[in-house]
N, C-alpha and C. Protein backbone atom coordinates (compact mmCIF):
# COMPACT_ATOMS: atom_id res chain seq x y z
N UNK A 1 -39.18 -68.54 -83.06
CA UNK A 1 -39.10 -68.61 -81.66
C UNK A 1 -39.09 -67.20 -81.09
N UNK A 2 -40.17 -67.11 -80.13
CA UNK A 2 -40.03 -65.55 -79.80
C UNK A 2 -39.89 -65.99 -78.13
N UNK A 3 -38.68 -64.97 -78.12
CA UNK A 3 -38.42 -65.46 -76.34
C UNK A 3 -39.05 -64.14 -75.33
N UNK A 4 -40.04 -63.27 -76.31
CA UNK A 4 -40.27 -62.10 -75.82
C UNK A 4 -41.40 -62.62 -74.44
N UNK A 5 -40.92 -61.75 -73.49
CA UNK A 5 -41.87 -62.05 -72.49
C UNK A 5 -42.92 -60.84 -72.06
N UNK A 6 -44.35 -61.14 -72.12
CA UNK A 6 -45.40 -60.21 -71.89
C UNK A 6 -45.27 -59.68 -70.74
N UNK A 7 -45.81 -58.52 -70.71
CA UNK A 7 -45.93 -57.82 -68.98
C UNK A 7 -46.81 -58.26 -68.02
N UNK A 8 -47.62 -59.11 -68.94
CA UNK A 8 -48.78 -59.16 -68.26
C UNK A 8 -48.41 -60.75 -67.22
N UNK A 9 -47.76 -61.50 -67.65
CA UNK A 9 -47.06 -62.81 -67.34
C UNK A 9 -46.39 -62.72 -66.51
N UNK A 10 -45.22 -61.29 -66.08
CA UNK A 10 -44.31 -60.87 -65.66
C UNK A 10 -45.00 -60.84 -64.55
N UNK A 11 -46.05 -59.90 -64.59
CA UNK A 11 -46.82 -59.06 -63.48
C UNK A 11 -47.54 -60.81 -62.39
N UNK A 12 -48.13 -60.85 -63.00
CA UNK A 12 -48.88 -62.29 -63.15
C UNK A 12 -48.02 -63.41 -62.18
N UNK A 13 -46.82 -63.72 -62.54
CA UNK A 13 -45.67 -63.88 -61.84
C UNK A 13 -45.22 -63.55 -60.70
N UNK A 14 -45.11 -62.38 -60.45
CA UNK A 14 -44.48 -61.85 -59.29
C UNK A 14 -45.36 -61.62 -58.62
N UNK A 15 -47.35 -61.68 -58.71
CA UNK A 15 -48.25 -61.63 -58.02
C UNK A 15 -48.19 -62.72 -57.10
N UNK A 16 -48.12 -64.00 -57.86
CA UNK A 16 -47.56 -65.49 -57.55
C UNK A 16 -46.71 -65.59 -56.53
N UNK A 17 -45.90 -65.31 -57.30
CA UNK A 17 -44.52 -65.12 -55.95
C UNK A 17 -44.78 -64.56 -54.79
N UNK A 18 -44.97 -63.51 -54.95
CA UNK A 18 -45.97 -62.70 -53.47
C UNK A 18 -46.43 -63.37 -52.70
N UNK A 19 -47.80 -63.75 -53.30
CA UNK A 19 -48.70 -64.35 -52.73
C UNK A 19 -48.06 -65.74 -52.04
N UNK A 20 -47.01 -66.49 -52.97
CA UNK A 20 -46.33 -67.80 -52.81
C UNK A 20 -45.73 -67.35 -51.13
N UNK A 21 -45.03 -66.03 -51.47
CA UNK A 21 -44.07 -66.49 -50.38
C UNK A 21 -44.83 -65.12 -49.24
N UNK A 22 -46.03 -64.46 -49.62
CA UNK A 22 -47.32 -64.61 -47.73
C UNK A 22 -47.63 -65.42 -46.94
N UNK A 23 -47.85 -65.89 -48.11
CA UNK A 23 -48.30 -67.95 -47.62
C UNK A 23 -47.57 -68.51 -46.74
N UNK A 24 -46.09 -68.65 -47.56
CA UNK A 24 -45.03 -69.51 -46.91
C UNK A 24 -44.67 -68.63 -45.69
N UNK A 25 -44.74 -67.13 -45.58
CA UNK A 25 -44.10 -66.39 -44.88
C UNK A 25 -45.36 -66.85 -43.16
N UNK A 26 -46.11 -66.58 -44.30
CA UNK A 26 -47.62 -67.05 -42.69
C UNK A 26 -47.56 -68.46 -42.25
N UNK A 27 -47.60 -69.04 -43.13
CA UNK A 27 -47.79 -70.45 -42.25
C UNK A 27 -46.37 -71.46 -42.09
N UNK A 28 -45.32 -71.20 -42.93
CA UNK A 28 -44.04 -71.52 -42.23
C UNK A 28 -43.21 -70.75 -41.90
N UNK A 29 -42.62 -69.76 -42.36
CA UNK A 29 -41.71 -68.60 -41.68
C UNK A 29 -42.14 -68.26 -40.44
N UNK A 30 -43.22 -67.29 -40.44
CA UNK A 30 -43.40 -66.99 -39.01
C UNK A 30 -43.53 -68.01 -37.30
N UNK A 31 -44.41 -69.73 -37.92
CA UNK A 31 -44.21 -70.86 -36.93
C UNK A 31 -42.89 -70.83 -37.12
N UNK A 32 -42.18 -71.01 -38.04
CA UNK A 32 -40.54 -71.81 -37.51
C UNK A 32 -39.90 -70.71 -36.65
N UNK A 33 -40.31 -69.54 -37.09
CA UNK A 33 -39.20 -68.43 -36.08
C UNK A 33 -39.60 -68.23 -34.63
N UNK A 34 -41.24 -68.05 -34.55
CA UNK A 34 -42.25 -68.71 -33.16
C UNK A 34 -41.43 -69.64 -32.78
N UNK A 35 -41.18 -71.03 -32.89
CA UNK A 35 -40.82 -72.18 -32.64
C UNK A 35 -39.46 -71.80 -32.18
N UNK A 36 -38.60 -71.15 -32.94
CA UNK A 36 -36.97 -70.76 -32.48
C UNK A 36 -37.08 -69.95 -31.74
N UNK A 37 -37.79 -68.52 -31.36
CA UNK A 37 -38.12 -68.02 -30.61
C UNK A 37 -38.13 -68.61 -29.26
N UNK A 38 -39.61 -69.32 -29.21
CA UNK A 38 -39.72 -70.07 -27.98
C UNK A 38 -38.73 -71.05 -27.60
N UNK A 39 -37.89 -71.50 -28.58
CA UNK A 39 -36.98 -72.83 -27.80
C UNK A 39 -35.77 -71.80 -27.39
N UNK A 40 -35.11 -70.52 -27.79
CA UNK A 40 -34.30 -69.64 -27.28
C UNK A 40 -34.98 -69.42 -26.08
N UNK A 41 -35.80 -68.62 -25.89
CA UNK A 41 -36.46 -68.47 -24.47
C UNK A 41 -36.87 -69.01 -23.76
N UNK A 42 -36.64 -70.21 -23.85
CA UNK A 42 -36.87 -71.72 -23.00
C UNK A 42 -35.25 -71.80 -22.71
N UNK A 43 -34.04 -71.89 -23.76
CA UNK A 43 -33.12 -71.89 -23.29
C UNK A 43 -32.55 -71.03 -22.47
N UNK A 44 -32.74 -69.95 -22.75
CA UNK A 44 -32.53 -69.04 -21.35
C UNK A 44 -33.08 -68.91 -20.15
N UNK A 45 -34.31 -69.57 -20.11
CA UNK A 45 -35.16 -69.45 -18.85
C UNK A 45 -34.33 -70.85 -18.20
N UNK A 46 -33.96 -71.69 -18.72
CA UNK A 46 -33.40 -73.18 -18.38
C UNK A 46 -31.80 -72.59 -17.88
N UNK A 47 -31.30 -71.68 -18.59
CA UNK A 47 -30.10 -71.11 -18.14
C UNK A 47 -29.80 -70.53 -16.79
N UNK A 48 -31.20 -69.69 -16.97
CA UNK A 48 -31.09 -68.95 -15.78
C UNK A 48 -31.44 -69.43 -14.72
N UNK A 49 -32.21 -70.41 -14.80
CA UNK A 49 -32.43 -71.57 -13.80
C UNK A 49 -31.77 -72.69 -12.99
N UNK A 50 -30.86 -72.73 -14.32
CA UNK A 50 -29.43 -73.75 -14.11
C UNK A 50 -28.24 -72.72 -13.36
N UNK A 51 -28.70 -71.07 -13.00
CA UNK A 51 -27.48 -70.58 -12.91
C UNK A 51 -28.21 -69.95 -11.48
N UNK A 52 -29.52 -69.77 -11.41
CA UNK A 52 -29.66 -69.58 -10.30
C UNK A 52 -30.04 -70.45 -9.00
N UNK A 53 -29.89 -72.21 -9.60
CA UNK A 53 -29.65 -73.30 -8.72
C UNK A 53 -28.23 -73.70 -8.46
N UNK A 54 -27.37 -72.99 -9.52
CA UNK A 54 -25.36 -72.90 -8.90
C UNK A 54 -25.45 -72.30 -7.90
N UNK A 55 -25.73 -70.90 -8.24
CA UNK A 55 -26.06 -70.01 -6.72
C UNK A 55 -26.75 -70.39 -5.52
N UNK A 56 -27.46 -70.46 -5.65
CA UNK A 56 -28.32 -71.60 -4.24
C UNK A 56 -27.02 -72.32 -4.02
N UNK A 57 -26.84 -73.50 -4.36
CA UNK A 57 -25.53 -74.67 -4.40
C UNK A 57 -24.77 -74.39 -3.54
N UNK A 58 -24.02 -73.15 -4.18
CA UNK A 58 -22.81 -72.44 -3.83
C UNK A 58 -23.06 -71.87 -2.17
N UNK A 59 -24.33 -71.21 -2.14
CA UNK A 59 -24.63 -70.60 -1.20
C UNK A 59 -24.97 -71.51 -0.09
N UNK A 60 -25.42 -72.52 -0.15
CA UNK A 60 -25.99 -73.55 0.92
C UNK A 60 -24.19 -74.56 1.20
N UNK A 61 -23.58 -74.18 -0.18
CA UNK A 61 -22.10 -75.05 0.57
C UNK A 61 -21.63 -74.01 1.27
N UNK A 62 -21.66 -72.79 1.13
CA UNK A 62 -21.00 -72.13 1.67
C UNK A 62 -21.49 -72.18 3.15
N UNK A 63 -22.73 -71.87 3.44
CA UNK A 63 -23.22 -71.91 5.02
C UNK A 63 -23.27 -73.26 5.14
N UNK A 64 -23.26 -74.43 4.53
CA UNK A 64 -22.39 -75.53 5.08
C UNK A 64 -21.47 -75.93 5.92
N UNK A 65 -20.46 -75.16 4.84
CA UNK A 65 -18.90 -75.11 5.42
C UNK A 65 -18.94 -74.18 6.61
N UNK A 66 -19.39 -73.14 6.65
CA UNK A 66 -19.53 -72.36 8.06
C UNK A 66 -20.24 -72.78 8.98
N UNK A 67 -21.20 -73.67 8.78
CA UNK A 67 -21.91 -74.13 10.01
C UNK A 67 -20.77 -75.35 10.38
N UNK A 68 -20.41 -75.78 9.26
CA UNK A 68 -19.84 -76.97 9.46
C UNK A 68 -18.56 -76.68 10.96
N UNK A 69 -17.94 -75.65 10.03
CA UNK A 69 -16.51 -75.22 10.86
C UNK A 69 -16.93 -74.45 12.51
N UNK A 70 -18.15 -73.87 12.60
CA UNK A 70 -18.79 -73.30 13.85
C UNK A 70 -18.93 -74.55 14.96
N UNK A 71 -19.56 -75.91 13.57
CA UNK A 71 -19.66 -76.78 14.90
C UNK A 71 -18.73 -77.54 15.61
N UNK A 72 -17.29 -77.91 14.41
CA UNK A 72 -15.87 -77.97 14.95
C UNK A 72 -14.97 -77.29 15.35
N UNK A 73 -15.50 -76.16 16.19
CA UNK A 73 -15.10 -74.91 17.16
C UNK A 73 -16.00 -75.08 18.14
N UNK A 74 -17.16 -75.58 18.01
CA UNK A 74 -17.97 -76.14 19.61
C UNK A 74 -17.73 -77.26 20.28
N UNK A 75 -16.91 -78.02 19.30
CA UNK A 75 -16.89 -79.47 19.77
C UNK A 75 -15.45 -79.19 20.09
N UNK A 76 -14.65 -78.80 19.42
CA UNK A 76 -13.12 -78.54 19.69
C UNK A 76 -13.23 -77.80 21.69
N UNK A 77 -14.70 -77.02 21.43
CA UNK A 77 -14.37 -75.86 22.88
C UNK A 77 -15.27 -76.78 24.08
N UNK A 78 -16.21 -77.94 23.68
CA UNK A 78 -16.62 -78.94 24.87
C UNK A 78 -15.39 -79.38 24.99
N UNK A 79 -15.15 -80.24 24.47
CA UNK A 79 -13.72 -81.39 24.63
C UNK A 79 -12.77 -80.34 25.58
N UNK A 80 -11.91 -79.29 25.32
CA UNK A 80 -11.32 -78.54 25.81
C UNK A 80 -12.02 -78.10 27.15
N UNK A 81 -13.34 -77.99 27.60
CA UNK A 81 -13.92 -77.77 28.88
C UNK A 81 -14.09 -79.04 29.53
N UNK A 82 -14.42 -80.16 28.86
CA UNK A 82 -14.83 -81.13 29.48
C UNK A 82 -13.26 -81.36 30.03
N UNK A 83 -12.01 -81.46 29.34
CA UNK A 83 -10.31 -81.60 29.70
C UNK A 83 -10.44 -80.65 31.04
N UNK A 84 -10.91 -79.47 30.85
CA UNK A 84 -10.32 -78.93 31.32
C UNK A 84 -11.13 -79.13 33.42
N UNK A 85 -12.22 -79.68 32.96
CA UNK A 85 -13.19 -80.18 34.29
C UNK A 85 -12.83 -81.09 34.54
N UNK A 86 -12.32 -82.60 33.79
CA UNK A 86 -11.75 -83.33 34.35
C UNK A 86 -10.37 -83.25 35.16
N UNK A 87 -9.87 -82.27 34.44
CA UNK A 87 -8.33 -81.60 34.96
C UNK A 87 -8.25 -81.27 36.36
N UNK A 88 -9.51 -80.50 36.50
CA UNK A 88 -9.87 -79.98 37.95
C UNK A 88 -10.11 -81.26 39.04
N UNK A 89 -11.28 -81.75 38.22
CA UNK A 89 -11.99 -82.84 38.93
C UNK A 89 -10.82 -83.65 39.67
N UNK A 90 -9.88 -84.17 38.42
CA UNK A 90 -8.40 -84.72 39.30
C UNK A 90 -7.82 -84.10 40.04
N UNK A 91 -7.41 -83.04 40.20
CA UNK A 91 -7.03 -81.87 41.00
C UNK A 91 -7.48 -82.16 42.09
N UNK A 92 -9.18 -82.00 42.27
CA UNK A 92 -9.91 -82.41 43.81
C UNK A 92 -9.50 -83.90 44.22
N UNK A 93 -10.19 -84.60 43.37
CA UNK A 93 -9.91 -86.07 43.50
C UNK A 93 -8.19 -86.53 44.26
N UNK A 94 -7.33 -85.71 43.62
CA UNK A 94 -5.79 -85.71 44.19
C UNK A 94 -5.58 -85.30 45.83
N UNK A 95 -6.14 -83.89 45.68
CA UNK A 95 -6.20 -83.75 46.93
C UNK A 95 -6.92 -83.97 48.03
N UNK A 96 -7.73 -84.66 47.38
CA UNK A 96 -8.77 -85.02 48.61
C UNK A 96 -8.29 -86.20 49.00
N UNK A 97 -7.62 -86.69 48.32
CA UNK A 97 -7.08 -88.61 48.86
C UNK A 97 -5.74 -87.93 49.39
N UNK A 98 -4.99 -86.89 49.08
CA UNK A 98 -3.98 -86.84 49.81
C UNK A 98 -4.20 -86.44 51.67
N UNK A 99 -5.36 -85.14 51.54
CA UNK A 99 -5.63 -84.71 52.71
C UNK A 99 -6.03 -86.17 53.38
N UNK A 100 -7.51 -87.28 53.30
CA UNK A 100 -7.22 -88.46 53.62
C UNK A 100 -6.28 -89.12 53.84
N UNK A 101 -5.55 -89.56 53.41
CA UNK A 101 -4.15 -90.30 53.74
C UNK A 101 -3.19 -89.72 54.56
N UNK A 102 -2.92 -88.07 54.39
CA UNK A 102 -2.48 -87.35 55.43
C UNK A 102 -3.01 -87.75 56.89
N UNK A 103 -4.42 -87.73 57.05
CA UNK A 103 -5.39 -87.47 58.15
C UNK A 103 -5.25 -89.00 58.74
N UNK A 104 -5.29 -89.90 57.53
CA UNK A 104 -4.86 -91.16 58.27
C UNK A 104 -3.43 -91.53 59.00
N UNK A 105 -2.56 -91.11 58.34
CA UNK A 105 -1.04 -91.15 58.50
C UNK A 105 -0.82 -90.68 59.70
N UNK A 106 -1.52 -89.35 60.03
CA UNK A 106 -1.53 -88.48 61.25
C UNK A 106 -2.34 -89.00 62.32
N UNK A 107 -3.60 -89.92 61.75
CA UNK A 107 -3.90 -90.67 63.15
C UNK A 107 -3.49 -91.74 63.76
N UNK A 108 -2.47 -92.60 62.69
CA UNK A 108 -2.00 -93.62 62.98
C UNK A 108 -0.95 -93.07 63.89
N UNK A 109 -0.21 -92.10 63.38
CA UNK A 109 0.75 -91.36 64.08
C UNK A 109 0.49 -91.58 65.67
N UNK A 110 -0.77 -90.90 65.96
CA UNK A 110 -0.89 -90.16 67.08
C UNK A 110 -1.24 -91.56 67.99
N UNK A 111 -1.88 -92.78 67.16
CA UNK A 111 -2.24 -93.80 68.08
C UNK A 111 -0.65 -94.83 68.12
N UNK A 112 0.40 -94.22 67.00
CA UNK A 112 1.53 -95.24 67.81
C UNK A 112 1.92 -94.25 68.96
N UNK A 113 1.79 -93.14 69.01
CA UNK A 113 2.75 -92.27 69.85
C UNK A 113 1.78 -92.70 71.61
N UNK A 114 0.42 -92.75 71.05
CA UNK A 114 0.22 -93.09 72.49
C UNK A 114 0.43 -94.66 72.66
N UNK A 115 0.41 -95.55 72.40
CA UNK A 115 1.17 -96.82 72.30
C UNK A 115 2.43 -96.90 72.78
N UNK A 116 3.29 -95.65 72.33
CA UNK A 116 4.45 -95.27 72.62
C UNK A 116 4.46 -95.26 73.94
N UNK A 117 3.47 -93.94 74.29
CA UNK A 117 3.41 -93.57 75.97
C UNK A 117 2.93 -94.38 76.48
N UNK A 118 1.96 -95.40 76.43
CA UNK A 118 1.51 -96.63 76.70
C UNK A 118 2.44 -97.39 77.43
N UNK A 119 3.51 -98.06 76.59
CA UNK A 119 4.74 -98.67 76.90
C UNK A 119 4.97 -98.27 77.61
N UNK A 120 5.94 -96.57 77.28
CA UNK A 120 6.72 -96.62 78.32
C UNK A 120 6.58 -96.09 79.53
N UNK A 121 5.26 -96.04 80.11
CA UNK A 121 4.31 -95.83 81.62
C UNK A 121 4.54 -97.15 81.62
N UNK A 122 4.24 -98.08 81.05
CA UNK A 122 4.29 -99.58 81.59
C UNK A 122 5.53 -99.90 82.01
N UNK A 123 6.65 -99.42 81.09
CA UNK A 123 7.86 -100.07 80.89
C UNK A 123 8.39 -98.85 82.53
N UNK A 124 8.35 -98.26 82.27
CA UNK A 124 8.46 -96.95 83.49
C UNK A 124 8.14 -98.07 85.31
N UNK A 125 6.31 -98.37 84.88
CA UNK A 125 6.21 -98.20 86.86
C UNK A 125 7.01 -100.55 86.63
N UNK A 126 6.84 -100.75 85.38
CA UNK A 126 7.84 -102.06 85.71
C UNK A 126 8.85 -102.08 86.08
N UNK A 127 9.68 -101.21 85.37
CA UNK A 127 11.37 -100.30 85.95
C UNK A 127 11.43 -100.28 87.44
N UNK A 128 10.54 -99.49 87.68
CA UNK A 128 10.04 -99.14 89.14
C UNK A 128 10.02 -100.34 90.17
N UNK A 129 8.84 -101.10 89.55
CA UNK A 129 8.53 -102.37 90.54
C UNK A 129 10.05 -103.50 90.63
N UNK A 130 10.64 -103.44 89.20
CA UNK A 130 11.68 -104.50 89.24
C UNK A 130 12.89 -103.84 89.96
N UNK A 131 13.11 -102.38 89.94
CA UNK A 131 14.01 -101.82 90.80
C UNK A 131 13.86 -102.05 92.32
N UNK A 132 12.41 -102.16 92.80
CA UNK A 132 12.31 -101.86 94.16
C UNK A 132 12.32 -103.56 94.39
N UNK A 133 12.06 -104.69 93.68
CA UNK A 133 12.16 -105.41 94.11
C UNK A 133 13.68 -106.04 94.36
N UNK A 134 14.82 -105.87 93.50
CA UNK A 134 15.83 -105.68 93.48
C UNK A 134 16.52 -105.00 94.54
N UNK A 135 16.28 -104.04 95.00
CA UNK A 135 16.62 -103.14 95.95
C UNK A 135 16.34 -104.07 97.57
N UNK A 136 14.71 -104.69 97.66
CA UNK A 136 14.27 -105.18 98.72
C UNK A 136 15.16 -106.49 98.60
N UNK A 137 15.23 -107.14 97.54
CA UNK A 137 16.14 -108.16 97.74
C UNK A 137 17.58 -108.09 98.16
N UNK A 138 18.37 -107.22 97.37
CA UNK A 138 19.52 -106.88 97.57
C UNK A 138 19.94 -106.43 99.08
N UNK A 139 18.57 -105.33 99.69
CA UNK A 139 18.00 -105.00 101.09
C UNK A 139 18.36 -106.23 102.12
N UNK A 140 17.39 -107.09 101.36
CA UNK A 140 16.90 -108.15 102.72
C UNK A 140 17.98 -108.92 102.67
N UNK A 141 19.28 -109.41 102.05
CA UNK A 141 20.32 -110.53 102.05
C UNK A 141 21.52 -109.84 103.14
């Protein structure tokens, strides 16, 4: 049994191998690392995509919330003007029915007072007439 090994077998061998693993290195090593390659740089492009649609997100809630809160500071400041016009509006509305009712009060006034004087010119030349007739009677007996 000779376990001696030739050079030439050796050589022969490791040409093999070589060649075995160009081969493997060309047509599977280099696709599978291509392939990992591209699915890493797909994952990062998907990352950065996923991170620059947070941002958007973030950014559109944010001028959300500020438009949001701008427009419940416009509506807070109608309501508060519209209060504050009706406030008035009653204000006029108050005084304008008071000056009315005054103006009526004051004309009723003025038409009992001549009613008043009315009477008592009546009640006056009757005084008068019932005195003098009294008098002519009292006169003539």
């Amino acid at each position: 049994m000779n376990l001696e090994i030739s050079r030439d077998i050796v050589i022969i061998q490791l040409g093999v191998f070589l060649t075995l693993l160009a081969v493997l290195n060309y047509f599977v090593f280099n696709p599978i690392l291509k392939i990992l390659h591209e699915r890493n740089q797909k994952g990062k492009e998907t990352f950065q995509k996923a991170q620059e649609l947070s941002d958007k997100t973030e950014a559109l809630a944010a001028d959300y919330e500020h438009k949001k809160e701008g427009y419940i500071r416009q509506r807070s400041e109608k309501v508060e003007q519209v209060k504050q016009g009706l406030a008035i509006h009653q204000k006029e509305q108050v005084e304008k029915t008071r000056k009315n009712l005054l103006g009526q009060l004051n004309q009723a006034q003025r038409e009992m007072n001549q009613k008043i004087q009315g009477i008592q010119s009546n009640l006056k030349s009757e005084t008068r007439n019932l005195v003098e007739l009294v008098a002519k009677k009292f006169l003539a007996t």
